[in-house]
Protein backbone atom coordinates (compact mmCIF):
# COMPACT_ATOMS: atom_id res chain seq x y z
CA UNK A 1 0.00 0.00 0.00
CA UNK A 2 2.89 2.47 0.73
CA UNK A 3 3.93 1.64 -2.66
CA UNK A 4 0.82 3.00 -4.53
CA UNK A 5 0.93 5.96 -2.02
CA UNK A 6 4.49 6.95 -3.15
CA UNK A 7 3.44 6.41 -7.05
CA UNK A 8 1.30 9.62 -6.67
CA UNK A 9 2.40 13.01 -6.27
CA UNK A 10 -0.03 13.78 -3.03
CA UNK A 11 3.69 13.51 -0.72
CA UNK A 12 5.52 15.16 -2.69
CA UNK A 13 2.88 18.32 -2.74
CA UNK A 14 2.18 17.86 1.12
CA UNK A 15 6.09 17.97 1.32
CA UNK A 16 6.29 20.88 -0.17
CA UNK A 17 3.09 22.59 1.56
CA UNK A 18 5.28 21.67 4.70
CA UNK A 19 8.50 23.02 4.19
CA UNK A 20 7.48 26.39 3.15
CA UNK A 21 5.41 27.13 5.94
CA UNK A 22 7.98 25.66 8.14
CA UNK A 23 10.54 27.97 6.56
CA UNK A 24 8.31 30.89 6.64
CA UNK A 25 10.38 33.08 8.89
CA UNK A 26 13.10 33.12 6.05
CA UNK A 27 11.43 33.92 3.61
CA UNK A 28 7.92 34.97 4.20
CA UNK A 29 5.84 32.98 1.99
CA UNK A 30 2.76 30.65 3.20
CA UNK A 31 0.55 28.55 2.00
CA UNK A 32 -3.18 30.48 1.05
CA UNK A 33 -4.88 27.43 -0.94
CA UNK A 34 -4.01 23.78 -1.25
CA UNK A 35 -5.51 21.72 -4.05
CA UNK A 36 -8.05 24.51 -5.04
CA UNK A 37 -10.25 23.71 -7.46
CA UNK A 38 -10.73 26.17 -10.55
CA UNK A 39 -12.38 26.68 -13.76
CA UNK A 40 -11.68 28.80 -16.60
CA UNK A 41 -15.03 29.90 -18.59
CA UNK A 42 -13.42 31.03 -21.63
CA UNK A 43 -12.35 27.06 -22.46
CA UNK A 44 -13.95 25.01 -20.28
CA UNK A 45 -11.05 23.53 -18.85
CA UNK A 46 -10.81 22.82 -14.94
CA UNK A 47 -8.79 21.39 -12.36
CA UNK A 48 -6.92 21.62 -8.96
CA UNK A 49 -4.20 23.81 -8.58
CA UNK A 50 -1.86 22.12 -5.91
CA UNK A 51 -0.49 24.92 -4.10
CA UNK A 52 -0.89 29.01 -4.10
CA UNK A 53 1.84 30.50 -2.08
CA UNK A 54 1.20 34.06 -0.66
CA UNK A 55 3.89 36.57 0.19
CA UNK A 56 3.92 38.02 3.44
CA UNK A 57 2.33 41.66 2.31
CA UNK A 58 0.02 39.38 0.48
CA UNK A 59 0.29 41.29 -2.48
CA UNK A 60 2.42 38.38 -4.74
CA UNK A 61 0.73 34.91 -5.65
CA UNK A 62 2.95 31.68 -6.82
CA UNK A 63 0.47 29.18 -8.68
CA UNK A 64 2.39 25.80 -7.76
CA UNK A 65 2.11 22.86 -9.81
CA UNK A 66 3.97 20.08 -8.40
CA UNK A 67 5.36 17.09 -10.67
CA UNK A 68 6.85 14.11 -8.83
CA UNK A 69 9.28 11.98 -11.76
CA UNK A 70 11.49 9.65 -11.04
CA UNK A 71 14.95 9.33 -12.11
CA UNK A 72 15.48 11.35 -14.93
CA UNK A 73 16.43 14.76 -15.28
CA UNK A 74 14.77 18.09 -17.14
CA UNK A 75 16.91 19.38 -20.09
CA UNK A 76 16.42 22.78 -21.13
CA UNK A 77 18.16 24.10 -24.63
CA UNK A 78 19.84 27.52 -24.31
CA UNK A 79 21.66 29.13 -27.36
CA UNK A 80 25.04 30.03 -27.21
CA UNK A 81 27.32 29.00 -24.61
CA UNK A 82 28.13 32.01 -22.47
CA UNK A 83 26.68 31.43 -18.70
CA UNK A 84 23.83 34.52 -19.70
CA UNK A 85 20.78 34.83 -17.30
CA UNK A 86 17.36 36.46 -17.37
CA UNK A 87 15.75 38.51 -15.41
CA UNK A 88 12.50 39.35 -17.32
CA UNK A 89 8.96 37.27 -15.74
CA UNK A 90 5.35 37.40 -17.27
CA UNK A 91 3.01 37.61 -14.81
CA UNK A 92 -0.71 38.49 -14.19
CA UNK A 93 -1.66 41.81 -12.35
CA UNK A 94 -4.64 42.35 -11.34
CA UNK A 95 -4.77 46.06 -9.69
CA UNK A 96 -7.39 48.15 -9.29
CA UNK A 97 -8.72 51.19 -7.33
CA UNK A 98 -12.39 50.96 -6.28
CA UNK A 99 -14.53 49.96 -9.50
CA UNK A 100 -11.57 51.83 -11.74
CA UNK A 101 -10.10 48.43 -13.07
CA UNK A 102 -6.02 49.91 -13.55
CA UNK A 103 -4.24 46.60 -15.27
CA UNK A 104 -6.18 43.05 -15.45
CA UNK A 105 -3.42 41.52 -17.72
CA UNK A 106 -0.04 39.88 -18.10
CA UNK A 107 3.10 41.78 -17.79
CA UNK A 108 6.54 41.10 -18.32
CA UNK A 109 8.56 42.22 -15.03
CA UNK A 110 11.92 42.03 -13.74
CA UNK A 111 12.70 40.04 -10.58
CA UNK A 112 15.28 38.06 -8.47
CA UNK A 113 16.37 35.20 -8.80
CA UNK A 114 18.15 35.54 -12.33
CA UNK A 115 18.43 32.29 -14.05
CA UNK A 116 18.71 30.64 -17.61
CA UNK A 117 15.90 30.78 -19.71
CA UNK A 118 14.97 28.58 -22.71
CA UNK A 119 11.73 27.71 -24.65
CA UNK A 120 12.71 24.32 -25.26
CA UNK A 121 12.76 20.92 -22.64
CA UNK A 122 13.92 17.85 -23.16
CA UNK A 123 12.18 15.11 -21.15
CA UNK A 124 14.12 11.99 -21.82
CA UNK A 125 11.78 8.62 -22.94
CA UNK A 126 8.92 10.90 -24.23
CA UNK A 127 8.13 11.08 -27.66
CA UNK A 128 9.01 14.63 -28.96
CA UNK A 129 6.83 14.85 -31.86
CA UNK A 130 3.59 15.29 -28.79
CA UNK A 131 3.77 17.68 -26.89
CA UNK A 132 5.60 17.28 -24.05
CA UNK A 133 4.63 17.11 -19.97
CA UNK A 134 6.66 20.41 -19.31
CA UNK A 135 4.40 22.04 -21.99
CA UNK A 136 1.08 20.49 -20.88
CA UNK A 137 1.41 20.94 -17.39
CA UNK A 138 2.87 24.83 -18.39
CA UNK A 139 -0.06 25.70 -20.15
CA UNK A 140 -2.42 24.28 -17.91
CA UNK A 141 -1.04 26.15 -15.51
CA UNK A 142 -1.34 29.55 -17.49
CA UNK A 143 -5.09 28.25 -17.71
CA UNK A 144 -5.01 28.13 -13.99
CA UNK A 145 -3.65 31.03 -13.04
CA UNK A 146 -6.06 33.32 -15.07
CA UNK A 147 -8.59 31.67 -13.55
CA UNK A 148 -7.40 32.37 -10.15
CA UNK A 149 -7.66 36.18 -11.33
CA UNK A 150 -10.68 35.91 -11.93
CA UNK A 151 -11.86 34.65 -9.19
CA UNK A 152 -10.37 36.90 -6.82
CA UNK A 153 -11.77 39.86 -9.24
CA UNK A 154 -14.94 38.76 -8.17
CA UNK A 155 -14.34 38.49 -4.73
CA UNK A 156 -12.81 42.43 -4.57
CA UNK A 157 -14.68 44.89 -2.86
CA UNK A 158 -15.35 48.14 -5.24
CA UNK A 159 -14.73 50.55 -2.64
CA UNK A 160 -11.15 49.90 -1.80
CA UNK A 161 -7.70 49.91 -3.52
CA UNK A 162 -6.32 46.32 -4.61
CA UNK A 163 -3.22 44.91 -5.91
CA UNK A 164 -2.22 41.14 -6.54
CA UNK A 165 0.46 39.44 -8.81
CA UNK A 166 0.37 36.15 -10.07
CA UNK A 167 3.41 33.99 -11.35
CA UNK A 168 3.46 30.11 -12.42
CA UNK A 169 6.04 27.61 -10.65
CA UNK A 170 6.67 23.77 -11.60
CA UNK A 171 8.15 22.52 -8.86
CA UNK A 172 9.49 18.90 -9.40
CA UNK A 173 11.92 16.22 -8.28
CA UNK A 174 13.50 16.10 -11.64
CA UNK A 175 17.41 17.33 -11.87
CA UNK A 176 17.48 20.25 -14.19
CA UNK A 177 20.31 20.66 -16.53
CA UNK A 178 21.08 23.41 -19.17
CA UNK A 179 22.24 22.52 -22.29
CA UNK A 180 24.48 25.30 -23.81
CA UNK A 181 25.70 25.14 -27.65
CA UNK A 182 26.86 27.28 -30.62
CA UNK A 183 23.74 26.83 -33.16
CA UNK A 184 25.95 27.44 -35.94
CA UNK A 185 27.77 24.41 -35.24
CA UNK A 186 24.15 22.09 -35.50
CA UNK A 187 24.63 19.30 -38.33
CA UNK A 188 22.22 19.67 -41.49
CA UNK A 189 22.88 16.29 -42.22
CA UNK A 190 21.63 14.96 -39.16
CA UNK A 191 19.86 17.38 -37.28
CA UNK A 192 22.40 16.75 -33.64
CA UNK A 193 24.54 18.66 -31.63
CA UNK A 194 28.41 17.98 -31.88
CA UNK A 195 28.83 19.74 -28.80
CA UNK A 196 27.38 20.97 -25.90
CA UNK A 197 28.07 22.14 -22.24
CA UNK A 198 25.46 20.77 -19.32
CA UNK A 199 25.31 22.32 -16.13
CA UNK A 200 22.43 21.44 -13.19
CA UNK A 201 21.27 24.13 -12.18
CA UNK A 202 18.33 24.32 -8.98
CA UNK A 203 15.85 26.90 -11.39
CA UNK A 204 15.13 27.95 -14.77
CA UNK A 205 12.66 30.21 -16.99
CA UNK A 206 10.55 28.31 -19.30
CA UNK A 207 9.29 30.79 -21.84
CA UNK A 208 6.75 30.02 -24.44
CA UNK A 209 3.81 30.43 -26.36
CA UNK A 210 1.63 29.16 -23.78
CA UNK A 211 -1.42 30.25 -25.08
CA UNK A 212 -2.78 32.54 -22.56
CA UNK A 213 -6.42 32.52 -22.64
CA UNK A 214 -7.05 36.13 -21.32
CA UNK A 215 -7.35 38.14 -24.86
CA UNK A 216 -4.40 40.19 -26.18
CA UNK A 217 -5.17 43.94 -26.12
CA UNK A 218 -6.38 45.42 -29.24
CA UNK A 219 -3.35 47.45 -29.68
CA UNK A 220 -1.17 44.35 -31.05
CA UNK A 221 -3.86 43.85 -33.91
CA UNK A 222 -1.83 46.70 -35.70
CA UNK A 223 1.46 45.47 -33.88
CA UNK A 224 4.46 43.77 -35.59
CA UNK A 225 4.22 39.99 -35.44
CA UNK A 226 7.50 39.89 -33.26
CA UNK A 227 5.02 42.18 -31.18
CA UNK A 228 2.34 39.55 -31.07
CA UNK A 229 4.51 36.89 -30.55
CA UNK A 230 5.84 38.40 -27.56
CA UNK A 231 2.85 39.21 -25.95
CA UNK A 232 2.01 35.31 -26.61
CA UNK A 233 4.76 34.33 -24.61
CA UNK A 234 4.55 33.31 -20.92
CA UNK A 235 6.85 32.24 -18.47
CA UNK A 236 7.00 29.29 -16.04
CA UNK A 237 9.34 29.32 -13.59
CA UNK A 238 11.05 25.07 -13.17
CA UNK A 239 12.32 24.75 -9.61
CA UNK A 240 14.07 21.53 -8.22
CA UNK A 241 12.14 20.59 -4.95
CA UNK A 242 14.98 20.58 -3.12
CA UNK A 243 15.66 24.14 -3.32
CA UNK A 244 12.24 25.00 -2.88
CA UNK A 245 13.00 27.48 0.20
CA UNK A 246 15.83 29.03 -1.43
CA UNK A 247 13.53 30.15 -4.65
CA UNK A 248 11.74 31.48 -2.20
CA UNK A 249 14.31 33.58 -0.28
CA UNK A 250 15.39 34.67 -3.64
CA UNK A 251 12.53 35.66 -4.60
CA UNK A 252 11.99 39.47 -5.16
CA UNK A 253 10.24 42.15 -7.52
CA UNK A 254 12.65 44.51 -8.70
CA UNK A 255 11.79 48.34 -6.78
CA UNK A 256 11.92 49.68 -10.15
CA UNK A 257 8.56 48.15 -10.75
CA UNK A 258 7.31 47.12 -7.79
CA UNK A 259 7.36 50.90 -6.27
CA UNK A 260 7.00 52.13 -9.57
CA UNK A 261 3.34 53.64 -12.03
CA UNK A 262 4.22 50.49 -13.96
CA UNK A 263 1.75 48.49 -12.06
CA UNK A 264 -0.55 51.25 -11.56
C-alpha cells in the first residue's frame, strides 16, 4: 500500500506545503490554498491547482504545480554558450482602485532570482513529436492562473484599492540541466549537436507560447508579429524541490517596478 501511495504526487505536494510554511520566517511565503479547485469559462477547462503561495504583504501569488518523476532529469536548450541569465517574468496583475479596473493583464517584469531561460525541454523517454509534460502541465497552468484572477476579481470589494500578482512555478523532483551550444555548429545532415556544455542548475525560466487565454489587447492587432509573438509568450518558472525554500528567499520584484506607475 505504501507503494501506490508513493506512485502519486499527493507527498511530494504535502512535502512541499510543509517546508514552506515551516521555513516561513526566512522567507515569508505561506501557504493560502491547497488543491483549489478552478475553472476557466473562456475554455472550459478545470482542475486543482496544488499549491498558491502568498507573500507576506500578500500582495504576490505563486500558482504551484507540483510534478513528482522519477529518475530522470529536465533538459532545457539555451543558445550560445556564455553562462547569460534572465531577469525578465510574465506575470498576471490584477490592480485596481475601487470599480476603476487599472491593469487586469499579463506583464513582463523584472525580478530576483536571475536564471537561464529557454523555450525548449527535453524530457528523456517521451516522444518529442507530442507535446511534451513540461508544456502540458505549463499551459495548464497559465489556464489556472487566469482563472485564479478571476476569481479573486470577483471576490474584490469596489470601494477599496487592490493589488495582486500572479506567477506560475513547476516545482518537481527532476534534476534540471542546461544545455548550452553554438547553433551554428548544428549538423544539417543529421539534425544533432556535436557539442554541448550541461550544467544542473536548482531553477530555470521556461518561456513560451503558452497560449494565454485572457485576450491580447487590441493594440497588437496593428502590432508587428515579433510584437504579437511576444505578448504570446509566458513564463513558467522550473524549480528543483529541493531548493524550494531558497527560490523562495530569492525571490523578489525589482523596486523599479514594484514601487513604480508600472503596475498602476
Amino acid at each position: 500500500m505504501k507503494g501506490h501511495v508513493n506512485s502519486s504526487g499527493f507527498p511530494l505536494q504535502i512535502a512541499i506545503k510543509n517546508r514552506v510554511n515551516d521555513t516561513y520566517n526566512k522567507h515569508g511565503w505561506r501557504t493560502r490554498y491547497t488543491e483549489h479547485s478552478w475553472r476557466n469559462r473562456t475554455t472550459g477547462e478545470s482542475g486543482f491547482i496544488d499549491l498558491v503561495l502568498a507573500s507576506q504583504n500578500g500582495t504576490q501569488f505563486l500558482v504551484v504545480e507540483c510534478k513528482r518523476v522519477k529518475d530522470t532529469s529536465w533538459i532545457f536548450l539555451v543558445e550560445g554558450q556564455d553562462k547569460k541569465t534572465r531577469r525578465h517574468t510574465k506575470c498576471f496583475v490584477l490592480n485596481k482602485s475601487g470599480v476603476d479596473m487599472k491593469r487586469f493583464e499579463w506583464l513582463d517584469l523584472t525580478l530576483e532570482p536571475s536564471t537561464p531561460q529557454s523555450q525548449f525541454c527535453v524530457v528523456p523517454g517521451t516522444d518529442n513529436r507530442s507535446q511534451s509534460l513540461i508544456e502540458r502541465a505549463s499551459a495548464e497552468l497559465v489556464s489556472a492562473t487566469e482563472a485564479l484572477a478571476l476569481e479573486d476579481n470577483s471576490l474584490t470589494l469596489n470601494d477599496r484599492d487592490d493589488l495582486k500578482i500572479y506567477f506560475n512555478v513547476i516545482v518537481t523532483t527532476a534534476k534540471l540541466q542546461v544545455c548550452r551550444f553554438d547553433p551554428a555548429a548544428i549538423s544539417l545532415v543529421d539534425g544533432t549537436i556535436a557539442d554541448a556544455e550541461f550544467e544542473e542548475v536548482p531553477y530555470v525560466r521556461f518561456r513560451k507560447q503558452l497560449n494565454p487565454v485572457y485576450e491580447i489587447p487590441e493594440v497588437y492587432a496593428v502590432a508587428g508579429s515579433i510584437d504579437v509573438a511576444r505578448v504570446k509568450e509566458n513564463t513558467v518558472f522550473v524549480v528543483n524541490s529541493e531548493y524550494i525554500s531558497n527560490f523562495l528567499e530569492d525571490f523578489e520584484i525589482d523596486d523599479g517596478h514594484a514601487n513604480s506607475r508600472y503596475l498602476r
